[in-house]
PDB file of N, CA and C in Angstrom:
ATOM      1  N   UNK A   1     173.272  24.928 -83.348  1.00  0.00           N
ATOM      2  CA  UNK A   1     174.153  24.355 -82.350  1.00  0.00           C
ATOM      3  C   UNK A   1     173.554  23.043 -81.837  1.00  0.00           C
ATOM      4  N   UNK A   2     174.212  22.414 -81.537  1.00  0.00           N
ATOM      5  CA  UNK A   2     173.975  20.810 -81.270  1.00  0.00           C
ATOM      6  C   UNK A   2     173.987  20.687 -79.849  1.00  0.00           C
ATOM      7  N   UNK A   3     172.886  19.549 -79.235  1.00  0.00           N
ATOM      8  CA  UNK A   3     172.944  19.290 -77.642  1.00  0.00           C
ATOM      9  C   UNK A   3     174.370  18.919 -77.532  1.00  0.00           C
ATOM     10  N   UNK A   4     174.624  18.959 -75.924  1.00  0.00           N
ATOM     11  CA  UNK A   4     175.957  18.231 -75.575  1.00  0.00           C
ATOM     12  C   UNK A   4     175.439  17.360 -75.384  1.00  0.00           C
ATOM     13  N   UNK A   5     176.313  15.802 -75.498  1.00  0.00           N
ATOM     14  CA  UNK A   5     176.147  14.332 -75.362  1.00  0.00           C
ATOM     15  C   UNK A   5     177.063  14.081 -74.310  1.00  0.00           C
ATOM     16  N   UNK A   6     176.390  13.196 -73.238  1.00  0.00           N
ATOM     17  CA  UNK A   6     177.173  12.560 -72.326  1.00  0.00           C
ATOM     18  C   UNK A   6     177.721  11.074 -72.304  1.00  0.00           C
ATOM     19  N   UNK A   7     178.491  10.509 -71.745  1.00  0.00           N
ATOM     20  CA  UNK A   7     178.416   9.155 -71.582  1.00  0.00           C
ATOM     21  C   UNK A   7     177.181   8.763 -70.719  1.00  0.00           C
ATOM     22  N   UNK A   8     176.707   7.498 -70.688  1.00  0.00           N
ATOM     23  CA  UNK A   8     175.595   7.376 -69.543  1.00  0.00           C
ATOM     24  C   UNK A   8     175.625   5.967 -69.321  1.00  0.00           C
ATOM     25  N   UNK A   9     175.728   5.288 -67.652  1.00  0.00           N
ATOM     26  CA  UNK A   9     175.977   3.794 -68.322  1.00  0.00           C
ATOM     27  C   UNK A   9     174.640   3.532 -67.590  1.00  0.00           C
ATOM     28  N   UNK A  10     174.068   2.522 -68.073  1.00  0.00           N
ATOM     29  CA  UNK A  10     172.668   2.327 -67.803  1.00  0.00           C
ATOM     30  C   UNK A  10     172.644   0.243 -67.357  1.00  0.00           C
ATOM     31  N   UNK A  11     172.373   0.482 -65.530  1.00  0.00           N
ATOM     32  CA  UNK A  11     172.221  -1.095 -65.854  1.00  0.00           C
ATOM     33  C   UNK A  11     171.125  -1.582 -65.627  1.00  0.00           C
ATOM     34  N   UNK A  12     170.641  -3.136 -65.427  1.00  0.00           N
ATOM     35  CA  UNK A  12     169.454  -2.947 -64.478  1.00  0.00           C
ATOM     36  C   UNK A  12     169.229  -4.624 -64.310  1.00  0.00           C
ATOM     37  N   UNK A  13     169.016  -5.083 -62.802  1.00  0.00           N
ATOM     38  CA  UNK A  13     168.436  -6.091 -62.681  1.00  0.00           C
ATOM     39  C   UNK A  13     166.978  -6.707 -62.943  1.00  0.00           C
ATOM     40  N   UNK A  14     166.740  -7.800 -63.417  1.00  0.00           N
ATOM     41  CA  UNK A  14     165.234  -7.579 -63.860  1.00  0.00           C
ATOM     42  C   UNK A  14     165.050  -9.673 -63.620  1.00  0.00           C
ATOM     43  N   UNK A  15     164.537  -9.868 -62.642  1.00  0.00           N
ATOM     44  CA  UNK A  15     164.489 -11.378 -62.717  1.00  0.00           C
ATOM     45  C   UNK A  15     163.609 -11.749 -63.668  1.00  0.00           C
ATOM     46  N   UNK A  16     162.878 -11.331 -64.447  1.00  0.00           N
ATOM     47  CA  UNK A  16     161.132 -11.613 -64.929  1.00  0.00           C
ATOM     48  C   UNK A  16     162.105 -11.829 -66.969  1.00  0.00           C
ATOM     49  N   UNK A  17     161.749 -13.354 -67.637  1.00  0.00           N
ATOM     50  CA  UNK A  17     163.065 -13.041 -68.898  1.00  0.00           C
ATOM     51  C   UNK A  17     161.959 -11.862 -69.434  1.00  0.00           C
ATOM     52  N   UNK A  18     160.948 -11.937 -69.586  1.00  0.00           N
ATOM     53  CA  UNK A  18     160.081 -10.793 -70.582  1.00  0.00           C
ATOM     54  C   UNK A  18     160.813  -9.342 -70.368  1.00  0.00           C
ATOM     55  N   UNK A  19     160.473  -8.899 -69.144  1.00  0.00           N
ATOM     56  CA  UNK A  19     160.563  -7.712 -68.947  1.00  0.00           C
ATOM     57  C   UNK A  19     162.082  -7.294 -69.059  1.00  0.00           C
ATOM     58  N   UNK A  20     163.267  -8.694 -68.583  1.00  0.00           N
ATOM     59  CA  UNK A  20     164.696  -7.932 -69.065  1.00  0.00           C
ATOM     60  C   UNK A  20     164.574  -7.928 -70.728  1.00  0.00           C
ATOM     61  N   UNK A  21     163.926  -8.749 -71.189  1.00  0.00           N
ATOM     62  CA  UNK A  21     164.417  -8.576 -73.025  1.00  0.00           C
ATOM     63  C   UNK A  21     163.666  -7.403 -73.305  1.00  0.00           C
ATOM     64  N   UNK A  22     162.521  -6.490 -72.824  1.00  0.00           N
ATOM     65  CA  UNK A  22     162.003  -5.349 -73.454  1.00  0.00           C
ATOM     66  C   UNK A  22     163.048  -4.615 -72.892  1.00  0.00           C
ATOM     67  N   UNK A  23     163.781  -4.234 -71.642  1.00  0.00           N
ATOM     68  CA  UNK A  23     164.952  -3.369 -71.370  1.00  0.00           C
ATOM     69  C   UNK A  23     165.790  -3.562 -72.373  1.00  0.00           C
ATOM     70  N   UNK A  24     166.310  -4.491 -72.746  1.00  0.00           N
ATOM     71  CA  UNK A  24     167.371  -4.715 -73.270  1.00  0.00           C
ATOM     72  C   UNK A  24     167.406  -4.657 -74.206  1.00  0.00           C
ATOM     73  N   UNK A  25     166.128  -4.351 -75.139  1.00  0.00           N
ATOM     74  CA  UNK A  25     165.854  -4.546 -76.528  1.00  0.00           C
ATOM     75  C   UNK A  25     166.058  -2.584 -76.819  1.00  0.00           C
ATOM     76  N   UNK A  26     165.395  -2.180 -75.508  1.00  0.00           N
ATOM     77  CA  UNK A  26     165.078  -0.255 -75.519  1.00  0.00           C
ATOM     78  C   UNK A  26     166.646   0.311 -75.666  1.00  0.00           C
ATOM     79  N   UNK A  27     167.503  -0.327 -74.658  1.00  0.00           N
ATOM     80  CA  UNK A  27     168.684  -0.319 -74.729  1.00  0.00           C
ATOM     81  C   UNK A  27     169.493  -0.287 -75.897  1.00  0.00           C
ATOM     82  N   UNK A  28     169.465  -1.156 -76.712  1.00  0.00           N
ATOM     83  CA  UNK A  28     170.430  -1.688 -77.630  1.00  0.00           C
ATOM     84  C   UNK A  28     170.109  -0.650 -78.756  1.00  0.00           C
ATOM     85  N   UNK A  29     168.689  -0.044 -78.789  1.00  0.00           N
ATOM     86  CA  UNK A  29     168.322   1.082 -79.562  1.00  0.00           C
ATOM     87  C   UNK A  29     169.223   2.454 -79.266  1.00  0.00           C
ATOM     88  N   UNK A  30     170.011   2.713 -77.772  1.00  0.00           N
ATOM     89  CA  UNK A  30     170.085   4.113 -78.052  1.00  0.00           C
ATOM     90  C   UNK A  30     171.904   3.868 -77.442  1.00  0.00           C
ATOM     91  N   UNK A  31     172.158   2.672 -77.460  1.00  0.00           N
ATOM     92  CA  UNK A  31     173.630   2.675 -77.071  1.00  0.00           C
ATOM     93  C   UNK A  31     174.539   0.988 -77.298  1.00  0.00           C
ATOM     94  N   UNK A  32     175.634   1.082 -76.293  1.00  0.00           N
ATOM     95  CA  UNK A  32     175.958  -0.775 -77.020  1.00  0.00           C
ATOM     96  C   UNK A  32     176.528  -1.072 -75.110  1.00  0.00           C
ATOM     97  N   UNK A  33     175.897  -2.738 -75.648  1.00  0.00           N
ATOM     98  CA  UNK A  33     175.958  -3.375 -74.380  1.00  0.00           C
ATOM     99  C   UNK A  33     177.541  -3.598 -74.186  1.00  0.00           C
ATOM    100  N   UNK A  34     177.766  -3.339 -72.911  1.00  0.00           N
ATOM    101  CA  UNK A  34     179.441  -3.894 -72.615  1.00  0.00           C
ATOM    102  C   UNK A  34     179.069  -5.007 -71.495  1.00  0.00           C
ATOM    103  N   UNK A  35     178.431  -5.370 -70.669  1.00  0.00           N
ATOM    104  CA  UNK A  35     178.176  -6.093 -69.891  1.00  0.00           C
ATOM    105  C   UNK A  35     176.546  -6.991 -70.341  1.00  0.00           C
ATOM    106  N   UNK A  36     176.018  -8.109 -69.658  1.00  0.00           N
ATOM    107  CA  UNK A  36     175.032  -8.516 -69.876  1.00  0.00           C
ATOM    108  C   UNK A  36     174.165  -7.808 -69.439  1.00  0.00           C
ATOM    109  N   UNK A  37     173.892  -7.133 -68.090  1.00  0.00           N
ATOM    110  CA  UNK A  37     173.265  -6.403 -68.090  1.00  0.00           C
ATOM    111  C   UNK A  37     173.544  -4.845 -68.030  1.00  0.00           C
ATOM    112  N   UNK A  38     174.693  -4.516 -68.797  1.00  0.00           N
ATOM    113  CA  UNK A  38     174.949  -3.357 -68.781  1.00  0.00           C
ATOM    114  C   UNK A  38     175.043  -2.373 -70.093  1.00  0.00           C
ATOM    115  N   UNK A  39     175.038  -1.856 -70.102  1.00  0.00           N
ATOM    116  CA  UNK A  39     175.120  -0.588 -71.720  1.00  0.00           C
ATOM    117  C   UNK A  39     175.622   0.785 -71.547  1.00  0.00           C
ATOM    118  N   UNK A  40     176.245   1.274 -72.279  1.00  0.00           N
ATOM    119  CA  UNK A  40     177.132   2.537 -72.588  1.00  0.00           C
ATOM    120  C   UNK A  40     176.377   3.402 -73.954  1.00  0.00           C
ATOM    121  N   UNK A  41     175.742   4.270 -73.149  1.00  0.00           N
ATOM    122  CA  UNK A  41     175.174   5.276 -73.931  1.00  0.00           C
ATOM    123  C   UNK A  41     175.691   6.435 -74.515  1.00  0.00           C
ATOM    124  N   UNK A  42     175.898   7.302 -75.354  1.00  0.00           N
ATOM    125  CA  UNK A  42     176.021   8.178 -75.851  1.00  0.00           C
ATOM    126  C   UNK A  42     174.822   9.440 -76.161  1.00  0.00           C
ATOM    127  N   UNK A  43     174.417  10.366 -74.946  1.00  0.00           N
ATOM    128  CA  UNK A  43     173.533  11.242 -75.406  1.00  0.00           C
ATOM    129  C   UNK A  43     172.652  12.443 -74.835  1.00  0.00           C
ATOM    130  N   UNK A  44     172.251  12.926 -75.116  1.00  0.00           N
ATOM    131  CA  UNK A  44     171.484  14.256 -74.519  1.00  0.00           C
ATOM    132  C   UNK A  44     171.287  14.158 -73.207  1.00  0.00           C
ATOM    133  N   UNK A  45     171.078  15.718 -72.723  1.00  0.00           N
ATOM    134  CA  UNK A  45     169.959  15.165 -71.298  1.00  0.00           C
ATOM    135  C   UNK A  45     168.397  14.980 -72.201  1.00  0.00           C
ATOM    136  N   UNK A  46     168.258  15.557 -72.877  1.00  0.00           N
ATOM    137  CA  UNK A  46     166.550  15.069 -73.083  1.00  0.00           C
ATOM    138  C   UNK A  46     166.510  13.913 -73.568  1.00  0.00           C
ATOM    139  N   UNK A  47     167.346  13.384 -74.474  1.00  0.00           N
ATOM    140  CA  UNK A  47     167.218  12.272 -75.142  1.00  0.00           C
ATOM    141  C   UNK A  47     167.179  11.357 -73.697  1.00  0.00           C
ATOM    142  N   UNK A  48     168.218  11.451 -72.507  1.00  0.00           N
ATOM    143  CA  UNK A  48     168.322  10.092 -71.674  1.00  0.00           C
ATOM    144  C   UNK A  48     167.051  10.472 -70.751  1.00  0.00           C
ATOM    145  N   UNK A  49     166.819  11.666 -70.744  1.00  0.00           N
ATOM    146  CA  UNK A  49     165.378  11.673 -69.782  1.00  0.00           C
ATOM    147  C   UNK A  49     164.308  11.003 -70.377  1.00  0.00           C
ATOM    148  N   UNK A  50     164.130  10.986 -71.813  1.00  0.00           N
ATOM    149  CA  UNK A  50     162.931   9.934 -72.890  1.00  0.00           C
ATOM    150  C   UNK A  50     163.108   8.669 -72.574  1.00  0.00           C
ATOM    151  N   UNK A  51     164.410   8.040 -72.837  1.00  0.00           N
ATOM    152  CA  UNK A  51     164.870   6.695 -72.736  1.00  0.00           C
ATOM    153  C   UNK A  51     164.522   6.218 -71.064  1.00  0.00           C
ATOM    154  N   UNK A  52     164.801   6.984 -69.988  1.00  0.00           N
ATOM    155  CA  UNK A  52     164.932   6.777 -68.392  1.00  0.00           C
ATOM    156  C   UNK A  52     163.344   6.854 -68.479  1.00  0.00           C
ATOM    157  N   UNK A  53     162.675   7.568 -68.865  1.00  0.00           N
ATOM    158  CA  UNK A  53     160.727   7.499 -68.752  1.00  0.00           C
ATOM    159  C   UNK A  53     160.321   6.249 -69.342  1.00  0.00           C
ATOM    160  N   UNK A  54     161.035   5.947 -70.008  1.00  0.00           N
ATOM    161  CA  UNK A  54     160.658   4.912 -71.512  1.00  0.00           C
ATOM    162  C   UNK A  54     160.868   3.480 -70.601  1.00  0.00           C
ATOM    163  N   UNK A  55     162.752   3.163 -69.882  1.00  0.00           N
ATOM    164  CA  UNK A  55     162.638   2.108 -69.217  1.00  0.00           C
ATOM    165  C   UNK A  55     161.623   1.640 -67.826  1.00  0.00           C
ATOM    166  N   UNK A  56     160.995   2.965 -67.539  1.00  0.00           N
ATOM    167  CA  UNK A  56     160.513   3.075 -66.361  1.00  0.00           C
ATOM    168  C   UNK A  56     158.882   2.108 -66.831  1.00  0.00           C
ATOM    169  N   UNK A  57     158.416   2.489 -67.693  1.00  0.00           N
ATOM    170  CA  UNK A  57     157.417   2.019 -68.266  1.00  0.00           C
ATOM    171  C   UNK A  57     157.766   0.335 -68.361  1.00  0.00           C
ATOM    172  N   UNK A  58     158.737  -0.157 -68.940  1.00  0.00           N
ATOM    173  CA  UNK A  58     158.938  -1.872 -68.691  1.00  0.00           C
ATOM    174  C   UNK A  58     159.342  -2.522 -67.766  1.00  0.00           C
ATOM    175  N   UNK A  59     159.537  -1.832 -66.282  1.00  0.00           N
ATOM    176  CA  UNK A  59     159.903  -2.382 -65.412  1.00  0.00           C
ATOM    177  C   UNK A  59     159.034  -2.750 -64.574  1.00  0.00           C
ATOM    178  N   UNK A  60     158.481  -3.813 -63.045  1.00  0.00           N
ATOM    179  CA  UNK A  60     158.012  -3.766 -62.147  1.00  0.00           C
ATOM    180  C   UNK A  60     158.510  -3.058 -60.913  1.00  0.00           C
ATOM    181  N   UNK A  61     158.350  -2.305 -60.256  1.00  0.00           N
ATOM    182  CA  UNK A  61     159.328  -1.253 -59.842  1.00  0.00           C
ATOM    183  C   UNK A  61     159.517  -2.065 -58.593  1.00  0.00           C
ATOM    184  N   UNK A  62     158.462  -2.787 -57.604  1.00  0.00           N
ATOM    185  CA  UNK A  62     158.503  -3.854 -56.913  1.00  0.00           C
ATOM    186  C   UNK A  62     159.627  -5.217 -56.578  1.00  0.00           C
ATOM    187  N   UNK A  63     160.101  -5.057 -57.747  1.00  0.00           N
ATOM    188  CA  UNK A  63     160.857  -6.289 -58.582  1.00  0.00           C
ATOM    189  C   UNK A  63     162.031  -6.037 -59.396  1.00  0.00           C
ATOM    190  N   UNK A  64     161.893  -5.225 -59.829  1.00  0.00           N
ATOM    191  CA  UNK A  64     162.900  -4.974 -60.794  1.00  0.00           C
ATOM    192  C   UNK A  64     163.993  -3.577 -60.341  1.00  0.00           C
ATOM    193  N   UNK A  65     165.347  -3.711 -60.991  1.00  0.00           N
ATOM    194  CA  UNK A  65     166.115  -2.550 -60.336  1.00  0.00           C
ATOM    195  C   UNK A  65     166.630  -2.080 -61.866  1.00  0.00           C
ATOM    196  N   UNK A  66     166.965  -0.910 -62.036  1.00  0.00           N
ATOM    197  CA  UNK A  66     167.459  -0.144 -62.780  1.00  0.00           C
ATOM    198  C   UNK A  66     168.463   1.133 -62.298  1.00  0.00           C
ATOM    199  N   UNK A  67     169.287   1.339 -63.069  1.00  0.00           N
ATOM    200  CA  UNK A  67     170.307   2.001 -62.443  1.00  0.00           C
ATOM    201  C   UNK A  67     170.827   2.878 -63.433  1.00  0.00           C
ATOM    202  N   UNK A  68     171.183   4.022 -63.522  1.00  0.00           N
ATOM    203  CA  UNK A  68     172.307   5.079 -64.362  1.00  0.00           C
ATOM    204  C   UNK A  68     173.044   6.214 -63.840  1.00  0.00           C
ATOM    205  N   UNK A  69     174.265   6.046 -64.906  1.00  0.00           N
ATOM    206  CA  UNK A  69     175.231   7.161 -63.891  1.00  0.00           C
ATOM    207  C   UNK A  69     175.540   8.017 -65.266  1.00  0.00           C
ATOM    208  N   UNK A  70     175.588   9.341 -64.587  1.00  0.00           N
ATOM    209  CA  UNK A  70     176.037   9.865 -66.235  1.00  0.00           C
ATOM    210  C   UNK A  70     177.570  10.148 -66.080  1.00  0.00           C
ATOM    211  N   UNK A  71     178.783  10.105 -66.576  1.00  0.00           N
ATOM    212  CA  UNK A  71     180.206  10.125 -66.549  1.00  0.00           C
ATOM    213  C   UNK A  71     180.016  11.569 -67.586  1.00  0.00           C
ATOM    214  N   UNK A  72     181.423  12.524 -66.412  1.00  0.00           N
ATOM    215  CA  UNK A  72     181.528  13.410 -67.116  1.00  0.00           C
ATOM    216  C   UNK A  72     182.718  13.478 -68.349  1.00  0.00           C
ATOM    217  N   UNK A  73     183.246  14.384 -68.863  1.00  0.00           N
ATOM    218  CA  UNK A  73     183.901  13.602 -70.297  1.00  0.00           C
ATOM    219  C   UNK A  73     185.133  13.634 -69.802  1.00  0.00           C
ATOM    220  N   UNK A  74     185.939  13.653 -69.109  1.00  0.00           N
ATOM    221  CA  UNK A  74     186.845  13.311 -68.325  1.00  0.00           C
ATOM    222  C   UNK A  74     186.919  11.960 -67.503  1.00  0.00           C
ATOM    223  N   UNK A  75     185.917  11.900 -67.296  1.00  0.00           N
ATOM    224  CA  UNK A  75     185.684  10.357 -66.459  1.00  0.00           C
ATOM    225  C   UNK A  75     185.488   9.512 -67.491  1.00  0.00           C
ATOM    226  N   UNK A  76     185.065   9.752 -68.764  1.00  0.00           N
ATOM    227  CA  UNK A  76     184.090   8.960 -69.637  1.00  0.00           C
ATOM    228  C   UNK A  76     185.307   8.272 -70.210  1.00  0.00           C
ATOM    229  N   UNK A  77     186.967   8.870 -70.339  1.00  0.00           N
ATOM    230  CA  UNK A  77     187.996   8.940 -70.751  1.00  0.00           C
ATOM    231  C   UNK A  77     188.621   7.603 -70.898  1.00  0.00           C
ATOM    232  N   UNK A  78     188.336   7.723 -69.219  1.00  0.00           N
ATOM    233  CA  UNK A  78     189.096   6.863 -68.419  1.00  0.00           C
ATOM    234  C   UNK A  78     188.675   5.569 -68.149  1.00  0.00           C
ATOM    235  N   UNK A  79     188.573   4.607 -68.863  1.00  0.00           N
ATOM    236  CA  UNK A  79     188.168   3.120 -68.575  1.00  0.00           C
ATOM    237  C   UNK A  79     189.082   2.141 -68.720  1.00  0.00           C
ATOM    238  N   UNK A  80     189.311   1.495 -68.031  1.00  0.00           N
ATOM    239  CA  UNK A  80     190.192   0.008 -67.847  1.00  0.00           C
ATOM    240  C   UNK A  80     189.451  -1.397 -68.379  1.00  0.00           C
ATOM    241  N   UNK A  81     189.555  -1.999 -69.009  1.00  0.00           N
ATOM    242  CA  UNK A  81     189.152  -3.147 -69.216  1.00  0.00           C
ATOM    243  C   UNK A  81     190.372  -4.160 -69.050  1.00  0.00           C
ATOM    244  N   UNK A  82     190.458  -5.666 -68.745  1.00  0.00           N
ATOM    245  CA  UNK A  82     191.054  -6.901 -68.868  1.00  0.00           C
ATOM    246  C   UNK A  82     190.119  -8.213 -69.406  1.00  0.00           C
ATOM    247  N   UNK A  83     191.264  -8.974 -69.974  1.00  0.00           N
ATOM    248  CA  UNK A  83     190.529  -9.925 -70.910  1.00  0.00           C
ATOM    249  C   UNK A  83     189.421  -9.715 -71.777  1.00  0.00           C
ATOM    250  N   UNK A  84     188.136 -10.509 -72.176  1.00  0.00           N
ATOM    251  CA  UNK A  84     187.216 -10.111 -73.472  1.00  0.00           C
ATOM    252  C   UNK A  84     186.839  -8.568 -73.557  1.00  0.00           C
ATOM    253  N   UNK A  85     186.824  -7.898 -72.266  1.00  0.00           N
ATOM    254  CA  UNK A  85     186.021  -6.694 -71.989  1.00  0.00           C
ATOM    255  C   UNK A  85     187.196  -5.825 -73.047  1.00  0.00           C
ATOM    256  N   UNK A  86     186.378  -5.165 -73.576  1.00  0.00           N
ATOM    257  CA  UNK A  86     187.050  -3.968 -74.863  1.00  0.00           C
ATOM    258  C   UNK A  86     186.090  -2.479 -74.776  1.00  0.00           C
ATOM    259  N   UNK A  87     186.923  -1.687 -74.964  1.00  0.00           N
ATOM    260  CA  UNK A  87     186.363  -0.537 -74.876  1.00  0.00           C
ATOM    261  C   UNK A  87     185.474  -0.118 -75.377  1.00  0.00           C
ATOM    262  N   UNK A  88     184.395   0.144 -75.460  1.00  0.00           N
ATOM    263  CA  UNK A  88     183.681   1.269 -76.190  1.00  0.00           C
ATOM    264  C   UNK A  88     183.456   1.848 -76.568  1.00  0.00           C
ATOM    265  N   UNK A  89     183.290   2.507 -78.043  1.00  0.00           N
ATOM    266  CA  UNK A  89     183.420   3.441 -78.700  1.00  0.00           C
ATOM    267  C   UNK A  89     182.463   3.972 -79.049  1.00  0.00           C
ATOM    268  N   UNK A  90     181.364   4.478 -78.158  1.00  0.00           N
ATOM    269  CA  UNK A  90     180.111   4.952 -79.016  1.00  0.00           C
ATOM    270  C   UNK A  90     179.334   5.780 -79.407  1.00  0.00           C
ATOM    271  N   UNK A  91     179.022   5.338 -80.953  1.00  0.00           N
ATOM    272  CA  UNK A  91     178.612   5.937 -81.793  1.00  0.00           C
ATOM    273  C   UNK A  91     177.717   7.100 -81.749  1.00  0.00           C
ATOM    274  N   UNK A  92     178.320   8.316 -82.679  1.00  0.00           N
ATOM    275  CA  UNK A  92     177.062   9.511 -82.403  1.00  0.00           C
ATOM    276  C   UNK A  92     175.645   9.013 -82.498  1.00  0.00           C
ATOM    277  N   UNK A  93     175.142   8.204 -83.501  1.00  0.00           N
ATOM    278  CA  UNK A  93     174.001   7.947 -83.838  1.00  0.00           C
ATOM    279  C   UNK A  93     173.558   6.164 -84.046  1.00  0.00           C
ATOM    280  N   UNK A  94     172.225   6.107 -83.685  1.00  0.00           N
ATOM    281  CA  UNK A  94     171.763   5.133 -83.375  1.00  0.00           C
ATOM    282  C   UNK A  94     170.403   5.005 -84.238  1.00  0.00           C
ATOM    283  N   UNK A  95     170.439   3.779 -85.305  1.00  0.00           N
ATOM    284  CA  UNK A  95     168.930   4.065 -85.697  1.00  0.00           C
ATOM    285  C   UNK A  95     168.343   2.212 -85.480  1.00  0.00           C
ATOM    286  N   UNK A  96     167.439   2.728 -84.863  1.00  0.00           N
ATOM    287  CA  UNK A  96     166.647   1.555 -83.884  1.00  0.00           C
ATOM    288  C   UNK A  96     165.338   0.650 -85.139  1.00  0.00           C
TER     289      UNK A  96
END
């Protein structure tokens, strides 16, 4: 039997360019960006508890903000976009 996968949107302010391109680089490994600083994940609770330990490690916590919400699959449903913004479709699997 297979974990359940959630949506998870993951953002995070980061003034420092180093430290946003290692977020953003960890990011792009386990989901797809819809915003500049934003991303739409697809995945476990253990898997997003690895990834949430993982961003915690490239941030200055002083300085830097990070943020995630997990959407339940009813909510995850439901998204509106206008103009460039397009939905998201994402993928079971991710190889980094």
């Amino acid at each position: 039997m297979t974990a359940k996968r959630s949506r998870y949107v993951i953002s995070y302010d980061i003034p420092c360019d180093r430290r946003r391109t290692r977020v953003a680089t960890v990011l792009a490994g386990h989901g797809e960006r819809v915003q500049y600083s934003v991303f739409e994940c697809l995945l476990t609770e253990a898997q997003f508890e690895r990834l949430w330990e993982e961003l915690q490690r490239k941030i200055e916590a002083r300085e830097d903000s990070l943020r995630a919400y997990r959407l339940c699959p009813r909510c995850a449903e439901w998204t509106r976009t206008v103009g460039q913004a397009v939905r998201v479709e994402v993928p079971e699997v991710y190889i980094a």
